[in-house]
Protein backbone atom coordinates (compact mmCIF):
# COMPACT_ATOMS: atom_id res chain seq x y z
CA UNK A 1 0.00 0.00 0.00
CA UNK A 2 1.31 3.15 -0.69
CA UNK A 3 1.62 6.38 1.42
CA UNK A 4 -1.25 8.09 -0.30
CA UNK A 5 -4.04 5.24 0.03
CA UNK A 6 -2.59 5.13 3.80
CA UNK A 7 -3.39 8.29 4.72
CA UNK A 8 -6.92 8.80 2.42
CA UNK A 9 -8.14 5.47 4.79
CA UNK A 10 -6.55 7.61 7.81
CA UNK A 11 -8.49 10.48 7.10
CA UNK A 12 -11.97 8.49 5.72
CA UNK A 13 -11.68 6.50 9.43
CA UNK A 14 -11.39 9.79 11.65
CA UNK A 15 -14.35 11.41 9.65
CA UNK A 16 -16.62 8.04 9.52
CA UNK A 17 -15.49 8.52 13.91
CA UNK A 18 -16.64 11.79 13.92
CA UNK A 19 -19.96 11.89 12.16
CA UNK A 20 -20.56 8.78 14.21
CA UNK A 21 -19.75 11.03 17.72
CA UNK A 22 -21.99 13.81 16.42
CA UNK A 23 -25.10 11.39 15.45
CA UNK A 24 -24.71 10.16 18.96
CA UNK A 25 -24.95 13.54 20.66
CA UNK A 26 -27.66 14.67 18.58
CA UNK A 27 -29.70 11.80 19.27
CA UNK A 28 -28.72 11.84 22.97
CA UNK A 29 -31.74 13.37 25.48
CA UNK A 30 -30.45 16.96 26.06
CA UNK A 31 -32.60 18.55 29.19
CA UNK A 32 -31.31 21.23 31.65
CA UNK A 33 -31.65 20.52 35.22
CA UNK A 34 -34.93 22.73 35.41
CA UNK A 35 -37.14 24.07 32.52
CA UNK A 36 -37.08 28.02 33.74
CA UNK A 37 -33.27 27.59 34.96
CA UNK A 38 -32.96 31.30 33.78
CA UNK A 39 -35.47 32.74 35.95
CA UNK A 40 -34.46 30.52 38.96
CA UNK A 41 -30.67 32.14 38.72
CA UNK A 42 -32.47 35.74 38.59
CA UNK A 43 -34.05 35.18 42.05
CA UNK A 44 -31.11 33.32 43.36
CA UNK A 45 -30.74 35.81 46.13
CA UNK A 46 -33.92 34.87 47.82
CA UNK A 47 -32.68 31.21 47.36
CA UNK A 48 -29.73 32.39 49.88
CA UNK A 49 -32.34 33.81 52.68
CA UNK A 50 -33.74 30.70 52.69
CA UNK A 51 -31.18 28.76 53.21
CA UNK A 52 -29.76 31.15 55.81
CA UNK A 53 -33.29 30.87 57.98
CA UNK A 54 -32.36 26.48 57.71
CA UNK A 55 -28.85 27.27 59.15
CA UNK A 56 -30.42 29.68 61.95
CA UNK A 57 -32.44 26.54 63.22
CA UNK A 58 -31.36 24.39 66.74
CA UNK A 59 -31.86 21.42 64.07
CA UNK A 60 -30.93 20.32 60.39
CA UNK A 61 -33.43 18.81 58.27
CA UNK A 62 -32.57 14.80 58.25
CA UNK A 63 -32.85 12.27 56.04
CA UNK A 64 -32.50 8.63 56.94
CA UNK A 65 -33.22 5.80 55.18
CA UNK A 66 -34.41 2.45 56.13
CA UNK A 67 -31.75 -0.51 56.18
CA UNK A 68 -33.64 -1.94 52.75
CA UNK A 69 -34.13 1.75 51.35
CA UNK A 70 -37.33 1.55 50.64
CA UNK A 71 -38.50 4.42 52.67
CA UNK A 72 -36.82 7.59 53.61
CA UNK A 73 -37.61 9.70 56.68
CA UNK A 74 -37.53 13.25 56.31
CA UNK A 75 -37.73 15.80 59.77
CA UNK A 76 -37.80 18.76 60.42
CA UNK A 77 -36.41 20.73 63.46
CA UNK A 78 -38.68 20.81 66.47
CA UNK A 79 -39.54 23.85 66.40
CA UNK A 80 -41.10 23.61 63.05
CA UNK A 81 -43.93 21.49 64.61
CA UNK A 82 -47.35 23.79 64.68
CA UNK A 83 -45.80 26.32 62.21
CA UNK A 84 -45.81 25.03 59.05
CA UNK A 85 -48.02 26.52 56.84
CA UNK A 86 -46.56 24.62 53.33
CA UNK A 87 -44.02 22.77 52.00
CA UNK A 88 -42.88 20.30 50.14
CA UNK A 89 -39.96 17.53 49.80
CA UNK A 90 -38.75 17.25 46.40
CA UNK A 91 -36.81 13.97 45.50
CA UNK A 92 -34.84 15.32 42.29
CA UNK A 93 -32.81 13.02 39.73
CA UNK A 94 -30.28 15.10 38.12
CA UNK A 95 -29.94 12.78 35.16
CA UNK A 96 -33.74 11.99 34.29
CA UNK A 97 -36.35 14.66 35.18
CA UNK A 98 -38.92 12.45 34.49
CA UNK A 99 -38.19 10.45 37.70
CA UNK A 100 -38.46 13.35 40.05
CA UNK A 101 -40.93 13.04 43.03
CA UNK A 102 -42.95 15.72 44.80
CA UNK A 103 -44.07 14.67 48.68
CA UNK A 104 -46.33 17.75 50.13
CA UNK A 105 -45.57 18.46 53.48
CA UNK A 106 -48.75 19.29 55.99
CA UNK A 107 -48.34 20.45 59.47
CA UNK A 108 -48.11 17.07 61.88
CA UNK A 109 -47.36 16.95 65.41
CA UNK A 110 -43.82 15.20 64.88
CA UNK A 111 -42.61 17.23 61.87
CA UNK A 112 -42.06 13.74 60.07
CA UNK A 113 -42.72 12.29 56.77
CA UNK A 114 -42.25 8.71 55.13
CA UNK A 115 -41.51 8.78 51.61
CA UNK A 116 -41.69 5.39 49.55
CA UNK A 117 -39.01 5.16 47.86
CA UNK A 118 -39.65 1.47 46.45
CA UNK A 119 -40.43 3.23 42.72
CA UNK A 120 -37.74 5.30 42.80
CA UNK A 121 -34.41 4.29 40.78
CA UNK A 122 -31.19 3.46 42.36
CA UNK A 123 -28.79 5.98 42.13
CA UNK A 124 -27.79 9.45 43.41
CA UNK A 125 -30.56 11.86 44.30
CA UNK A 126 -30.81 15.08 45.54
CA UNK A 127 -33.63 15.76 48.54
CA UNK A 128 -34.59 19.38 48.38
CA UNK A 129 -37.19 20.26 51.23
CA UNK A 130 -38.88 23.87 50.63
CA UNK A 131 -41.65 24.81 54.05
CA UNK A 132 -42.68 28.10 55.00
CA UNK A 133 -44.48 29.30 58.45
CA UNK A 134 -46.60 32.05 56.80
CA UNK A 135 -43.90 34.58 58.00
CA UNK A 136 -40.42 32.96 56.28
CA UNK A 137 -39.30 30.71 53.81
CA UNK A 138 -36.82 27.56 54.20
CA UNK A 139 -34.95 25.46 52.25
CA UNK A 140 -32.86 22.39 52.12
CA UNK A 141 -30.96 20.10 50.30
CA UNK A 142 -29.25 16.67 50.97
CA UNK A 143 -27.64 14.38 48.39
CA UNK A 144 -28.21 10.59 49.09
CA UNK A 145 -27.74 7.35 47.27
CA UNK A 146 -30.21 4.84 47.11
């Protein structure tokens, strides 16, 4: 074979390679992580109060999971307990919105909620837990693997 056949297969090869790489990508599921991301970065600042009124808490929010992880406790501090006017737990999947989970939250006397998480997907998930008292807003997020 001579030099000139060697390097017309060389180059045919790296361009069959590419168009093969850009067929994949285009065919690939492209999502962002959230629909209005743009508007969410706007109000980003209010984001950052919330998450400041979670840190001034006695508590953290927890998240524990049973030994089988099938269900998933989530609490709230103590002193949430009579307060809460809304809220919700959010069970996101960063790499398939169309597994995410929304669990309202109404006022118990235990600030405690089972999730079933039996439907869910294995993998890494992010809880985010958004509750407000009527007079400020929280929010929380905790990364677990199920």
């Amino acid at each position: 074979m001579s030099w000139g056949k060697g390097i017309i297969l060389a180059t045919a090869a790296f361009m069959i390679f590419i168009v093969s790489l850009v067929v994949m990508m285009v065919r690939s599921d492209q999502h962002l992580v959230s629909k209005d991301y743009y508007k969410q970065e706007l109000a980003y600042q209010e984001q950052i109060e919330r998450i400041r009124n979670v840190q001034a808490l006695s508590e953290e929010v927890r998240v524990e999971l049973s030994e089988d992880k099938q269900t998933a406790i989530v609490s709230l501090p103590q002193e949430v307990i009579g307060s809460l006017k809304e809220g919700e737990i959010y069970w996101f999947r960063q790499d398939d919105a169309t597994q995410d989970v929304s669990v309202p939250m109404e006022d118990n006397e235990i600030a405690r909620w089972v999730c079933d998480l039996s439907e869910m997907k294995k993998g890494k998930w992010r809880v985010r837990t958004s509750w407000s008292d009527g007079q400020k807003e929280y929010y929380d997020e905790k990364v677990i693997m199920l």
